[in-house]
N, C-alpha and C. Protein backbone atom coordinates (compact mmCIF):
# COMPACT_ATOMS: atom_id res chain seq x y z
N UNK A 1 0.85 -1.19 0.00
CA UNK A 1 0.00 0.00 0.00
C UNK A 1 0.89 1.24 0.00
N UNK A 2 0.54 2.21 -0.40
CA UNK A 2 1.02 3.34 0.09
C UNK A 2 1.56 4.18 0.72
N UNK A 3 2.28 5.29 0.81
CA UNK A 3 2.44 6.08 1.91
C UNK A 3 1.53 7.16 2.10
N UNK A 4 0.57 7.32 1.38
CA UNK A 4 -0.80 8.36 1.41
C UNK A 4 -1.32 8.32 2.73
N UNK A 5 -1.79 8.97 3.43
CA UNK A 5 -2.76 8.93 4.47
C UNK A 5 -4.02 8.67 4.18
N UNK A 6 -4.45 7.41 4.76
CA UNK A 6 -6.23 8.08 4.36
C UNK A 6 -6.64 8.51 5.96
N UNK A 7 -7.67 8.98 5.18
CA UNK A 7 -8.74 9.88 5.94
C UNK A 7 -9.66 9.29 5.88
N UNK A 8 -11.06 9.40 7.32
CA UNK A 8 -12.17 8.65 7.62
C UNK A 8 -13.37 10.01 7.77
N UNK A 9 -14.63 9.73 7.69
CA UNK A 9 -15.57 10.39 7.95
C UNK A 9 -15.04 11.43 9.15
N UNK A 10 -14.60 10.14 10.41
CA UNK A 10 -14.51 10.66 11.60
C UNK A 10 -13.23 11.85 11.45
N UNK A 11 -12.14 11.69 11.15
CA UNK A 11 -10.97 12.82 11.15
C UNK A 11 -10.98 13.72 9.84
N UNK A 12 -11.81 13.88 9.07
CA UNK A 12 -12.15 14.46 7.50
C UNK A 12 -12.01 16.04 8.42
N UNK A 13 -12.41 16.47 9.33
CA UNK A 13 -13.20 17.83 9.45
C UNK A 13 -11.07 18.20 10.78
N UNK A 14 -10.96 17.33 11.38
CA UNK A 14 -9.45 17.62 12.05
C UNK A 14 -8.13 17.75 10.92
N UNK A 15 -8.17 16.88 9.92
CA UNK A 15 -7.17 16.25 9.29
C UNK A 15 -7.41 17.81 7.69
N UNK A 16 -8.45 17.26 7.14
CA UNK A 16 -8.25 18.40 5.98
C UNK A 16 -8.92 19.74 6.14
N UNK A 17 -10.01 20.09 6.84
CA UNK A 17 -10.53 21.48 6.82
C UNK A 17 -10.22 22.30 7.35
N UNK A 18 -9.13 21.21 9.25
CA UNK A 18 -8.62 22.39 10.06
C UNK A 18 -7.22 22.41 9.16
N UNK A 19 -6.98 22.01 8.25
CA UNK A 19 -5.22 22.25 7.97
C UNK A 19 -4.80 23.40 7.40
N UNK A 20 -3.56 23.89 8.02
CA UNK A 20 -2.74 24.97 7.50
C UNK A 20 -2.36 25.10 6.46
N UNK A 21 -2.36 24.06 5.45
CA UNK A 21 -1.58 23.73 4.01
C UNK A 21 -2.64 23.16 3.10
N UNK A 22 -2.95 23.48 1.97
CA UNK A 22 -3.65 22.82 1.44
C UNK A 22 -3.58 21.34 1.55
N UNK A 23 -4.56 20.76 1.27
CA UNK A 23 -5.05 19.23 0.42
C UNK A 23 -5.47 18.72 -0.55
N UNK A 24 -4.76 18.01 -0.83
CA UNK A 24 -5.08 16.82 -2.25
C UNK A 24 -5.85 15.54 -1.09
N UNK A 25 -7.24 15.79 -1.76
CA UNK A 25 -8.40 14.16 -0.99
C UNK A 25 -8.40 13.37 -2.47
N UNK A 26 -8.47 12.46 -2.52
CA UNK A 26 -8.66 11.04 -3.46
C UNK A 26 -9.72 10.55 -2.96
N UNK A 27 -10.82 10.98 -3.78
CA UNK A 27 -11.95 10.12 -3.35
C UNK A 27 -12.04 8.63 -4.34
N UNK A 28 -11.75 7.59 -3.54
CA UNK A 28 -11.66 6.59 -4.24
C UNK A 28 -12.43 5.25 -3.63
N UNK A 29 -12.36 3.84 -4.46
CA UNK A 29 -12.90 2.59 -3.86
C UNK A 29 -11.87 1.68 -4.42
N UNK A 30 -12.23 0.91 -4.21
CA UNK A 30 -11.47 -0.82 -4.18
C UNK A 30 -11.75 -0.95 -5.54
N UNK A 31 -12.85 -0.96 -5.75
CA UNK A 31 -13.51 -1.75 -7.54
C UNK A 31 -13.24 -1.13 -8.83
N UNK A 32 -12.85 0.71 -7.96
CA UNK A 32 -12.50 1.50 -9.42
C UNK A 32 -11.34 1.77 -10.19
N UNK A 33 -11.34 1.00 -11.54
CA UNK A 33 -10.35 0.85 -12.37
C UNK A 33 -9.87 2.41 -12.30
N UNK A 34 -10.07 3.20 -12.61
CA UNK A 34 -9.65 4.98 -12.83
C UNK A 34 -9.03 5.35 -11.74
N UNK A 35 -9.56 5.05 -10.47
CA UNK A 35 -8.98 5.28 -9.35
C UNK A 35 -7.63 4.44 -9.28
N UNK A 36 -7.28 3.38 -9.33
CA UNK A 36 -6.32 2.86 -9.38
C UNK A 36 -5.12 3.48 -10.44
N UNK A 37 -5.89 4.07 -11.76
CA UNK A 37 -4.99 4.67 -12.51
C UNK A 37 -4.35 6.03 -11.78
N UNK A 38 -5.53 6.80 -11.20
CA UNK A 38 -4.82 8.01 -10.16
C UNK A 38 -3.80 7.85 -8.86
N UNK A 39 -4.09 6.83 -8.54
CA UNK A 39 -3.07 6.24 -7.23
C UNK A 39 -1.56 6.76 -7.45
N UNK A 40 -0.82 5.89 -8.83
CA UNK A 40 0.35 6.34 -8.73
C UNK A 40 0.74 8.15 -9.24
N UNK A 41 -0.33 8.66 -9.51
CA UNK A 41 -0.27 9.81 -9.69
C UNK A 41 0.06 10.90 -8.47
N UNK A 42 -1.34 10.39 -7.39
CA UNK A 42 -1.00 10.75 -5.67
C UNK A 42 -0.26 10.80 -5.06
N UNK A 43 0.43 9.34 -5.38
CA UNK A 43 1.65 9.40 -4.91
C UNK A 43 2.91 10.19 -5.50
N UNK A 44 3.59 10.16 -6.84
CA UNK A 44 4.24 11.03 -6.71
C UNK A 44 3.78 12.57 -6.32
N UNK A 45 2.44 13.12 -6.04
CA UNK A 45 2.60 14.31 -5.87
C UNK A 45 2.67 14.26 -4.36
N UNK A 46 2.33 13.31 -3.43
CA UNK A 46 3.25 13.74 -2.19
C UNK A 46 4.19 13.30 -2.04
N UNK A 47 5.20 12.74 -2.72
CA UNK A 47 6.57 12.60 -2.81
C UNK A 47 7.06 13.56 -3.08
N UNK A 48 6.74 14.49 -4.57
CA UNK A 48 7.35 15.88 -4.77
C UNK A 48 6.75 16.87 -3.70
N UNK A 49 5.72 17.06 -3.13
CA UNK A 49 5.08 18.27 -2.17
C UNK A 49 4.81 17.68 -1.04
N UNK A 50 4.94 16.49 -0.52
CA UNK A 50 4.43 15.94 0.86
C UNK A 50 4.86 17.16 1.95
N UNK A 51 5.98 17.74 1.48
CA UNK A 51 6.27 18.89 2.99
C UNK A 51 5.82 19.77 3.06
N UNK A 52 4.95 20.26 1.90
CA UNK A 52 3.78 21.82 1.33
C UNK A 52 2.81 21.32 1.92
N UNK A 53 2.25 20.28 1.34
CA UNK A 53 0.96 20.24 1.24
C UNK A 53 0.42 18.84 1.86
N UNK A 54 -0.74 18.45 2.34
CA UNK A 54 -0.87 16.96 2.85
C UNK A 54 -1.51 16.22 1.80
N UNK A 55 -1.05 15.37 1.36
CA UNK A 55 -2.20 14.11 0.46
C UNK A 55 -2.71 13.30 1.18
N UNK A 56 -3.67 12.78 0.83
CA UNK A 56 -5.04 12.41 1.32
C UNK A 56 -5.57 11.49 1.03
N UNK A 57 -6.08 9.75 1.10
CA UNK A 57 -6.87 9.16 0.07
C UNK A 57 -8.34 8.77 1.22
N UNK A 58 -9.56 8.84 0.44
CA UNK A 58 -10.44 8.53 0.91
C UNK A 58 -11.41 7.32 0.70
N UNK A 59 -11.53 6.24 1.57
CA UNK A 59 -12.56 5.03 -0.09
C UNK A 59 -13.94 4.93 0.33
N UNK A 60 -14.32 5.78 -0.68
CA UNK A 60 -15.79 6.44 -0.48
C UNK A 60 -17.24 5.28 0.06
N UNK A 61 -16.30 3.79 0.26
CA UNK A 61 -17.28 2.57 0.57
C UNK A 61 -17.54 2.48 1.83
N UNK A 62 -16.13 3.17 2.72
CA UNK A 62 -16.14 2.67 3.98
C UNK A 62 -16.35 4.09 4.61
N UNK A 63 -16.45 5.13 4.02
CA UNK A 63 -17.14 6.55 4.38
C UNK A 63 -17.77 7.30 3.55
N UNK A 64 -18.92 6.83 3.42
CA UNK A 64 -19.84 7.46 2.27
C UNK A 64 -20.37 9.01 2.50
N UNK A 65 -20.46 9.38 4.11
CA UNK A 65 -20.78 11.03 4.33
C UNK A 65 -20.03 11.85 4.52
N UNK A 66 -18.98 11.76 3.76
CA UNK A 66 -18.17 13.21 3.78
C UNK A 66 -18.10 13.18 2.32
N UNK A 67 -18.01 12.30 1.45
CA UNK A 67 -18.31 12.41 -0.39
C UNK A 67 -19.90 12.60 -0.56
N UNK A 68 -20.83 12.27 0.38
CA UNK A 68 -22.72 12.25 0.23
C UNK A 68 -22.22 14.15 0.42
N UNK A 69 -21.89 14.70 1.31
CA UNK A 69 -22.00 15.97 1.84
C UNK A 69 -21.50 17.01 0.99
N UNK A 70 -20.22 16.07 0.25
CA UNK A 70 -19.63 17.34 -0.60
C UNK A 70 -19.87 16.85 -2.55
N UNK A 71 -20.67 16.40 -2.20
CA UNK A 71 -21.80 16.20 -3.28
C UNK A 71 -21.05 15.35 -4.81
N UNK A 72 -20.15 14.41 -3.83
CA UNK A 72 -19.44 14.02 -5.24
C UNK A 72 -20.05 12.67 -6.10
N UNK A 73 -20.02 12.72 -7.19
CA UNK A 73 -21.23 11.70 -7.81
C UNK A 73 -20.55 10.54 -8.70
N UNK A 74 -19.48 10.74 -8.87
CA UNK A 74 -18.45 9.63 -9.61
C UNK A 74 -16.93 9.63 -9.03
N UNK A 75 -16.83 8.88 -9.27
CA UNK A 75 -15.11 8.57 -8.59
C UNK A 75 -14.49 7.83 -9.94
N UNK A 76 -12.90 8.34 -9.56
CA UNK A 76 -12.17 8.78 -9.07
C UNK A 76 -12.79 10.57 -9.10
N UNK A 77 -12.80 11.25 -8.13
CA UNK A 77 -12.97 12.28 -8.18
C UNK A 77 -11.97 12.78 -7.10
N UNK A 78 -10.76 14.21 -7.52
CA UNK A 78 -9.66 14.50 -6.30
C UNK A 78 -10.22 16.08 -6.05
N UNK A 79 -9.91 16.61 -4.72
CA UNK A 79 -10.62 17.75 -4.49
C UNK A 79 -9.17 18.16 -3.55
N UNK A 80 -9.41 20.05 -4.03
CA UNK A 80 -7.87 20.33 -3.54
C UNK A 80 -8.15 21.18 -2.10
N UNK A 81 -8.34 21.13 -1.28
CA UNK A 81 -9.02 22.15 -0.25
C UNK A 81 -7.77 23.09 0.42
N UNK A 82 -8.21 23.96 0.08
CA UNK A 82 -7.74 24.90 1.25
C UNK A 82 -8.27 25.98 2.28
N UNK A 83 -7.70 26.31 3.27
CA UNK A 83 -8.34 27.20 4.27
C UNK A 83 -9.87 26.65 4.76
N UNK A 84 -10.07 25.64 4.86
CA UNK A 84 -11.15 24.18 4.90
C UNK A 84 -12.06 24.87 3.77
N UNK A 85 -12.08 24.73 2.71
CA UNK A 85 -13.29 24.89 1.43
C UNK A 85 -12.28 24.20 0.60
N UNK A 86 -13.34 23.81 -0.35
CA UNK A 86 -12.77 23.19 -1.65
C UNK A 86 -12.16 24.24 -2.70
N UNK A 87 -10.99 23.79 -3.58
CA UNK A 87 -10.53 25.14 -4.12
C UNK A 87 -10.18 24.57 -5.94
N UNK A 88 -10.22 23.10 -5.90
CA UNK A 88 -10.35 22.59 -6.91
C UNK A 88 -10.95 21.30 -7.32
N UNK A 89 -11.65 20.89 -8.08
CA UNK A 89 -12.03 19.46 -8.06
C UNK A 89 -11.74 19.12 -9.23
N UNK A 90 -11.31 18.16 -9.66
CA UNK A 90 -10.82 17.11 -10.60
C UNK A 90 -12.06 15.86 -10.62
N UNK A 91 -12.45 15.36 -11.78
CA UNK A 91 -13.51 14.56 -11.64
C UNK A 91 -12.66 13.26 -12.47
N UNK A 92 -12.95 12.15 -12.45
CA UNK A 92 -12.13 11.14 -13.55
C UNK A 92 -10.63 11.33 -13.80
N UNK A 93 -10.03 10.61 -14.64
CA UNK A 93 -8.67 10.30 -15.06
C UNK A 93 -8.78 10.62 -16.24
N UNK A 94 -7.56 11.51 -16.39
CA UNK A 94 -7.73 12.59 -17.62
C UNK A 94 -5.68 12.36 -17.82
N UNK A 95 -5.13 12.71 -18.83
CA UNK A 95 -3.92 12.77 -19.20
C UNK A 95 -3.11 14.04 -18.71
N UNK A 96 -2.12 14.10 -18.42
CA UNK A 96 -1.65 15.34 -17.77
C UNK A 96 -2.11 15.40 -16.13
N UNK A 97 -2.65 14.94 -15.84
CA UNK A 97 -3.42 14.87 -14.59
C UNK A 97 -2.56 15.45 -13.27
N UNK A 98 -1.44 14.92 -13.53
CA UNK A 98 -0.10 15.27 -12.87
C UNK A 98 0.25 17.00 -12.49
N UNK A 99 0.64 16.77 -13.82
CA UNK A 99 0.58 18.46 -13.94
C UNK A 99 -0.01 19.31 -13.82
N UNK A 100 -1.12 19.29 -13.57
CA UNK A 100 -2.44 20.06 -13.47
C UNK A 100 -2.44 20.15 -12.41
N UNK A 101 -2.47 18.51 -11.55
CA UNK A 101 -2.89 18.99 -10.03
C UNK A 101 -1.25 19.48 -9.27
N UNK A 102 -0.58 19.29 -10.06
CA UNK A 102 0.61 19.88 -9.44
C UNK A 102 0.72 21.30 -9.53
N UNK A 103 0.37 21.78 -10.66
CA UNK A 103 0.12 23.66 -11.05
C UNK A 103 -0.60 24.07 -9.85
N UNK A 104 -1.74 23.34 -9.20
CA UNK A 104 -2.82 23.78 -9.17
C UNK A 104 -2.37 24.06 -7.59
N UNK A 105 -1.59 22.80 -6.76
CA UNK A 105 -1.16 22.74 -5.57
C UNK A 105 0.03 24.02 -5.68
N UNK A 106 0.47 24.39 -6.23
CA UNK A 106 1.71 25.13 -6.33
C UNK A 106 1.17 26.14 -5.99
N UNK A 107 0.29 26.90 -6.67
CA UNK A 107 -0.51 28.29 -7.00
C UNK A 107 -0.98 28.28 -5.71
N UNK A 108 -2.04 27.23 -5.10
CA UNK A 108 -2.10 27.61 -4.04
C UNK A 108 -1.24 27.57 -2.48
N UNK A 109 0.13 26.70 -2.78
CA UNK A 109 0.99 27.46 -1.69
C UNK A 109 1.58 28.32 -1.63
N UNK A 110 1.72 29.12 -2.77
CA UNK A 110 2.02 30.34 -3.12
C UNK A 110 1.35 31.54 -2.27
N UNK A 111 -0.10 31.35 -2.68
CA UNK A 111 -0.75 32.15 -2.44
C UNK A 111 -1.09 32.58 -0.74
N UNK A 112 -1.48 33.42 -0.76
CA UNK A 112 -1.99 34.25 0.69
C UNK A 112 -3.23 33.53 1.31
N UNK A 113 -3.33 32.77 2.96
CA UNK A 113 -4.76 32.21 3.11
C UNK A 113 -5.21 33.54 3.18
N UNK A 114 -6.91 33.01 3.11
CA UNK A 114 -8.04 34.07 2.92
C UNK A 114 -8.00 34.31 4.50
């Protein structure tokens, strides 16, 4: 397995909304082929940013109300939160995927919290 953290219903609201640094969440399951394609993606981006930013994986089977709440309707779906709100969402496995969510994490440690 991984070195990702996952996250549970129960620590979702301690772990990513109170955090100082943005988050990359992986909303994922066991059965989903796409999700499995994003995995090694997760991982290198907290290998390159694990000390910016926290990565996250979630498997939406064994905590269905924090993905029911933030209204996500297909998986693999990754959501970038910062200052506890969502600040990007990624839906499916798309090419470049990397780079994107790496731009995307960058910009926002850059940036000023609200």
């Amino acid at each position: 397995m991984s070195n990702v953290q996952a996250v549970t219903d129960g620590d979702f609201e301690s772990l990513v909304l109170k955090s100082d640094v943005p988050v990359l969440v992986d909303f994922w399951a066991t059965w989903c082929g796409p999700c499995r394609m994003i995995a090694p993606i997760v991982e290198q981006i907290h290998g390159e940013l694990g000390d910016k930013v926290k990565v996250m994986k979630m498997d939406i089977d064994e905590n269905p109300a924090t993905p029911m709440s933030l209204g996500i309707m297909s998986i693999p779906t990754v959501i970038i939160f910062k200052d506890g709100k969502p600040a990007e969402r990624t839906v499916g496995y798309r090419p470049n995927m990397k780079g994107d969510l790496t731009a995307k994490l960058e910009a926002l440690i850059e940036a000023p919290s609200s």
